[in-house]
N, C-alpha and C. Protein backbone atom coordinates (compact mmCIF):
# COMPACT_ATOMS: atom_id res chain seq x y z
N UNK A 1 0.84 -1.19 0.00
CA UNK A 1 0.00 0.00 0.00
C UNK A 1 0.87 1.24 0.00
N UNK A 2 0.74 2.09 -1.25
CA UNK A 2 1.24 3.23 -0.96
C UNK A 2 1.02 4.21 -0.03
N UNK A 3 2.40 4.52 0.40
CA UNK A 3 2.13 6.02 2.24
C UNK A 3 2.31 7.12 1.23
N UNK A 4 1.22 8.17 1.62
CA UNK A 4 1.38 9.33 1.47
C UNK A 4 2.17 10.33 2.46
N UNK A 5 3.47 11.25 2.16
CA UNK A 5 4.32 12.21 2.96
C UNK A 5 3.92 13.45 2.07
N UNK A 6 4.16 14.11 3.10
CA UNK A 6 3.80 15.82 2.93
C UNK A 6 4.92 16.36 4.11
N UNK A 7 5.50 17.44 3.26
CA UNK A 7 6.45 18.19 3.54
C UNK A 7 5.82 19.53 4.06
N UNK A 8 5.56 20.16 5.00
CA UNK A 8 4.63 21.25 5.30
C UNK A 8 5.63 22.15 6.30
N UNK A 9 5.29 23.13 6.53
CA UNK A 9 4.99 24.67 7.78
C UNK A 9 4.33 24.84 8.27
N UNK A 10 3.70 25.37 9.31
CA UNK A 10 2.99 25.57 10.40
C UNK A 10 2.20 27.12 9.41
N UNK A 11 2.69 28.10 8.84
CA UNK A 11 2.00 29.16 8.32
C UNK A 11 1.51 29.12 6.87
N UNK A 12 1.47 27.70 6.31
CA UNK A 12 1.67 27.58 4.67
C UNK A 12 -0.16 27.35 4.35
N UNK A 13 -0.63 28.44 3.68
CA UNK A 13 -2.38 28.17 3.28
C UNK A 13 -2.13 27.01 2.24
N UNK A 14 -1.05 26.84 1.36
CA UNK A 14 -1.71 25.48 0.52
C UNK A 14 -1.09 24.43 1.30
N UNK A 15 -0.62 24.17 2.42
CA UNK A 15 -0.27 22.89 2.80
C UNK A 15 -1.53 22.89 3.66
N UNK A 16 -2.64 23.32 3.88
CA UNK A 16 -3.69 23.69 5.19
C UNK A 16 -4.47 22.71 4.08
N UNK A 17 -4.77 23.64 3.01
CA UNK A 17 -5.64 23.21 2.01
C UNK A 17 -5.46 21.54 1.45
N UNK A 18 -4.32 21.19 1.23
CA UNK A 18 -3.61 19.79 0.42
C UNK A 18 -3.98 19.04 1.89
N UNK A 19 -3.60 19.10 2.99
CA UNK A 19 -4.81 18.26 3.97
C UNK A 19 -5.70 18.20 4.29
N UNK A 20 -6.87 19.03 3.98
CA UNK A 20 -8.19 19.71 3.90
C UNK A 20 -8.48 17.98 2.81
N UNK A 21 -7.93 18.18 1.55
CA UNK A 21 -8.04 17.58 0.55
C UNK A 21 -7.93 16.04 0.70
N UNK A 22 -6.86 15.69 1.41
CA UNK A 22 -6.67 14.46 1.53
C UNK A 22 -7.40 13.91 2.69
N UNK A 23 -7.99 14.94 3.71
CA UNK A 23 -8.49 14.41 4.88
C UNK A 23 -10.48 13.85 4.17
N UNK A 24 -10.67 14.73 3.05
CA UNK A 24 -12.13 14.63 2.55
C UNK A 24 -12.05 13.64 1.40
N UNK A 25 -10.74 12.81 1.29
CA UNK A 25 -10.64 11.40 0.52
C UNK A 25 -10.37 10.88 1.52
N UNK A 26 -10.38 10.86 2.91
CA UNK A 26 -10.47 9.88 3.98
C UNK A 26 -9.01 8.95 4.00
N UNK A 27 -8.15 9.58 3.54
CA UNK A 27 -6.79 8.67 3.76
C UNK A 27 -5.91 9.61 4.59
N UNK A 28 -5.31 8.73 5.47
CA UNK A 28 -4.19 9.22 5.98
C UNK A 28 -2.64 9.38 5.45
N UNK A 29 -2.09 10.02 6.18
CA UNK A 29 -0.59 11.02 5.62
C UNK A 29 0.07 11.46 7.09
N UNK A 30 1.23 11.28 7.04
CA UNK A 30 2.60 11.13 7.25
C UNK A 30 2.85 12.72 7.32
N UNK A 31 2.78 13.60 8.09
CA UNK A 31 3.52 15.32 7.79
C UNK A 31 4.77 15.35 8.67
N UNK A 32 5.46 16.14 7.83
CA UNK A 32 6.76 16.65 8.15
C UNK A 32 6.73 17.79 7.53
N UNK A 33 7.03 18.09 8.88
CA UNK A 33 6.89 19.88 9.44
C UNK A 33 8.38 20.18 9.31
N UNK A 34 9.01 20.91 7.98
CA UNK A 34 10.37 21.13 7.51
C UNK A 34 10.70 22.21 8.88
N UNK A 35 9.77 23.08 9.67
CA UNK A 35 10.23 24.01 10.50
C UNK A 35 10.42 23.28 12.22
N UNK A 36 10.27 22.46 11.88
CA UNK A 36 10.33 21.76 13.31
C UNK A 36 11.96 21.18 13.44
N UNK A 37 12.76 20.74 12.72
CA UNK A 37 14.31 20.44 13.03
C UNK A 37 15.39 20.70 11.75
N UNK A 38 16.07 21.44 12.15
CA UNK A 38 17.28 21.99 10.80
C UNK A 38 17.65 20.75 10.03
N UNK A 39 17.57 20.85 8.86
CA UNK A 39 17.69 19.95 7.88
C UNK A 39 16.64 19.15 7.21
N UNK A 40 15.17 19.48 7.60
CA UNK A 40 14.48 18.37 7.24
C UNK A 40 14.12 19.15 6.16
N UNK A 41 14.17 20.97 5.85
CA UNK A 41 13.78 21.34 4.32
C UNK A 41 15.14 20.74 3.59
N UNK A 42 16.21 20.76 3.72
CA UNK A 42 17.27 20.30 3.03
C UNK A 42 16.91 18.53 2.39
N UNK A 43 16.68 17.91 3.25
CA UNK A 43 15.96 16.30 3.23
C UNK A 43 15.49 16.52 1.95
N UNK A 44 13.95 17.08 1.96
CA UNK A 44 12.58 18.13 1.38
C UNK A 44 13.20 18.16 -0.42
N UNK A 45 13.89 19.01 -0.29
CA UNK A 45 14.44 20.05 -1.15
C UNK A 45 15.88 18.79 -2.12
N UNK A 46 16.44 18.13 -1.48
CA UNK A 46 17.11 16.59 -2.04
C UNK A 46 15.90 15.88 -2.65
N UNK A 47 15.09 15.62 -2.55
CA UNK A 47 14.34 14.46 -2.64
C UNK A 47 13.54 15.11 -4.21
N UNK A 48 13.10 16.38 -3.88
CA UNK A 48 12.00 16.89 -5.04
C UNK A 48 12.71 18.26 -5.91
N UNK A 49 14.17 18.85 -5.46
CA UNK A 49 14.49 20.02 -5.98
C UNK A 49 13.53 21.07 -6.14
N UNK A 50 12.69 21.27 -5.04
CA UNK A 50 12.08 22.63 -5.23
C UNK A 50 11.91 22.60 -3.45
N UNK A 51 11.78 24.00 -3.44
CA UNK A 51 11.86 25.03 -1.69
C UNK A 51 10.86 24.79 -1.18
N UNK A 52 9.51 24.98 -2.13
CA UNK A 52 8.47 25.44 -1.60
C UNK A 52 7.30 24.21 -0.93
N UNK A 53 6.82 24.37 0.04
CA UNK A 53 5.90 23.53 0.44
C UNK A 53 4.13 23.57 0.12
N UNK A 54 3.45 22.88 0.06
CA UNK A 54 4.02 21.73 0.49
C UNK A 54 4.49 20.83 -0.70
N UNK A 55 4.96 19.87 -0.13
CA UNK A 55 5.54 18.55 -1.28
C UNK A 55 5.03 17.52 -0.93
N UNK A 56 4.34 16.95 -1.98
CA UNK A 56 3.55 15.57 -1.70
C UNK A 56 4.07 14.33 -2.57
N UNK A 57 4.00 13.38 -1.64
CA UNK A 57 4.35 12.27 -2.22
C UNK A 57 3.57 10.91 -2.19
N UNK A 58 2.89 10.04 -3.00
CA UNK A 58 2.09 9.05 -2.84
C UNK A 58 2.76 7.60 -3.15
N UNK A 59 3.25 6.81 -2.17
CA UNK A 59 4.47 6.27 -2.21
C UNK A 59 5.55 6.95 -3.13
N UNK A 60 6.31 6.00 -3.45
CA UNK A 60 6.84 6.59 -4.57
C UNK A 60 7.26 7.95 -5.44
N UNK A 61 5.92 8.41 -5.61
CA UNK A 61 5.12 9.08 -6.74
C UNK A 61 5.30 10.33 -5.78
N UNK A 62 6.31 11.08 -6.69
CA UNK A 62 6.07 12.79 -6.33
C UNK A 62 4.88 13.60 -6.89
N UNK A 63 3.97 14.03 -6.42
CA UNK A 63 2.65 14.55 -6.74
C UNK A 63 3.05 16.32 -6.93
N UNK A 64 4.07 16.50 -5.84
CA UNK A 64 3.94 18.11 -6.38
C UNK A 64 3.77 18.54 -5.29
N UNK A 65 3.11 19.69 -5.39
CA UNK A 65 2.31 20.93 -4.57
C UNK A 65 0.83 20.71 -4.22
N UNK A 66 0.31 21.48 -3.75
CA UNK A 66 -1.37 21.59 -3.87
C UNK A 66 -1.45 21.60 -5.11
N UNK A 67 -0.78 22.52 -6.13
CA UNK A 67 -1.70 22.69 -7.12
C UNK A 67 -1.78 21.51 -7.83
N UNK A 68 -0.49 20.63 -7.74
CA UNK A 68 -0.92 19.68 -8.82
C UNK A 68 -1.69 18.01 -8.22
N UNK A 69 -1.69 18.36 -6.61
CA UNK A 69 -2.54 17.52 -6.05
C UNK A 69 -3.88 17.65 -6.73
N UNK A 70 -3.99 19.27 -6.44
CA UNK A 70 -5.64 19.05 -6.89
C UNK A 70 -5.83 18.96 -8.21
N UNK A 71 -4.78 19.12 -9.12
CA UNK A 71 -5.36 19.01 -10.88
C UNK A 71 -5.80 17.42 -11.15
N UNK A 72 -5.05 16.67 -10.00
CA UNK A 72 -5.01 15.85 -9.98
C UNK A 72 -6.66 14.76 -9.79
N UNK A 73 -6.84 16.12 -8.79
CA UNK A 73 -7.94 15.17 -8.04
C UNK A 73 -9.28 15.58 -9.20
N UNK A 74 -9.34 17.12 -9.75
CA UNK A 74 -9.88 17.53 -10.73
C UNK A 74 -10.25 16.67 -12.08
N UNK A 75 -8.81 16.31 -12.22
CA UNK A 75 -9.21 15.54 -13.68
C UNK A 75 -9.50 13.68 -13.23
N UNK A 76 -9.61 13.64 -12.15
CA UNK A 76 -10.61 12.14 -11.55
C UNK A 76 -9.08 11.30 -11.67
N UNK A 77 -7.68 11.62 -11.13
CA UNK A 77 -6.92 10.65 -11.35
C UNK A 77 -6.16 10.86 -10.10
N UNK A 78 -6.79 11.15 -8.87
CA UNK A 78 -6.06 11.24 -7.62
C UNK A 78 -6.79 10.22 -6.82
N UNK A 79 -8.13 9.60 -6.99
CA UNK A 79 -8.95 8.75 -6.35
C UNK A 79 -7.87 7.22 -7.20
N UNK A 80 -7.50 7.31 -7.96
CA UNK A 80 -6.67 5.96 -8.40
C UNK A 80 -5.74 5.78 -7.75
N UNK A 81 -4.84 7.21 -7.43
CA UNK A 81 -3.56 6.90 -6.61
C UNK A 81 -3.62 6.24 -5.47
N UNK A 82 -4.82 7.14 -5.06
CA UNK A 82 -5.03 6.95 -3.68
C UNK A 82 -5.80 5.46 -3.12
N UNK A 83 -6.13 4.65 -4.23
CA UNK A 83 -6.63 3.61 -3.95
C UNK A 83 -6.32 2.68 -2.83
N UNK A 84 -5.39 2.16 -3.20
CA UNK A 84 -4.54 1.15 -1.75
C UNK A 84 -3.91 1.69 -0.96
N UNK A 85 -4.02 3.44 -0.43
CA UNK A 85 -3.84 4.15 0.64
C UNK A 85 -4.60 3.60 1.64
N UNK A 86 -4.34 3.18 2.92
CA UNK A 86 -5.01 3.10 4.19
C UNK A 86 -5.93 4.02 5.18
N UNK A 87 -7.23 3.91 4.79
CA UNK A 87 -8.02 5.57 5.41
C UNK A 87 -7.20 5.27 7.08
N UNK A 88 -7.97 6.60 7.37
CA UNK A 88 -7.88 7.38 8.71
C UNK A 88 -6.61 7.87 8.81
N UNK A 89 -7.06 9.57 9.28
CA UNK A 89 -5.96 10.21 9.57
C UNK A 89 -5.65 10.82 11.23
């Protein structure tokens, strides 16, 4: 079963929103809060080459940002990813 991780901040409106999102597909996720210990945006920022949060990942599968979570979920191909995700968050 693929784990969903999210790379987030405590002040970030689209990382609020991208769990808003995943909490109303009823699956749970893994956050890491890059402001909580030095190095974990560096981790973040290795893994996907971009700064900005949030960063989502569905096993594997780098999803992006909010925005491309939700284009995702928009064009009906984020309910597939999310299939063999394990609800409750």
């Amino acid at each position: 079963m693929p784990e969903i991780t999210m790379y987030t901040t405590r002040i970030c409106p689209y990382c609020l929103m991208a769990k808003r999102l995943l909490d109303r597909k009823g699956v749970g996720y893994t956050e890491i809060n890059v402001d909580e210990k030095p190095g974990l945006r560096e981790e973040m920022m290795a893994l996907t080459k971009r700064r900005t949060v949030p960063q989502i990942f569905i096993g594997d599968f780098h999803v992006g940002g909010f925005d491309e979570l939700y284009a995702l979920d928009q064009q009906h191909k984020l309910d597939g990813l999310l299939a063999g995700v394990e609800s409750a968050h």
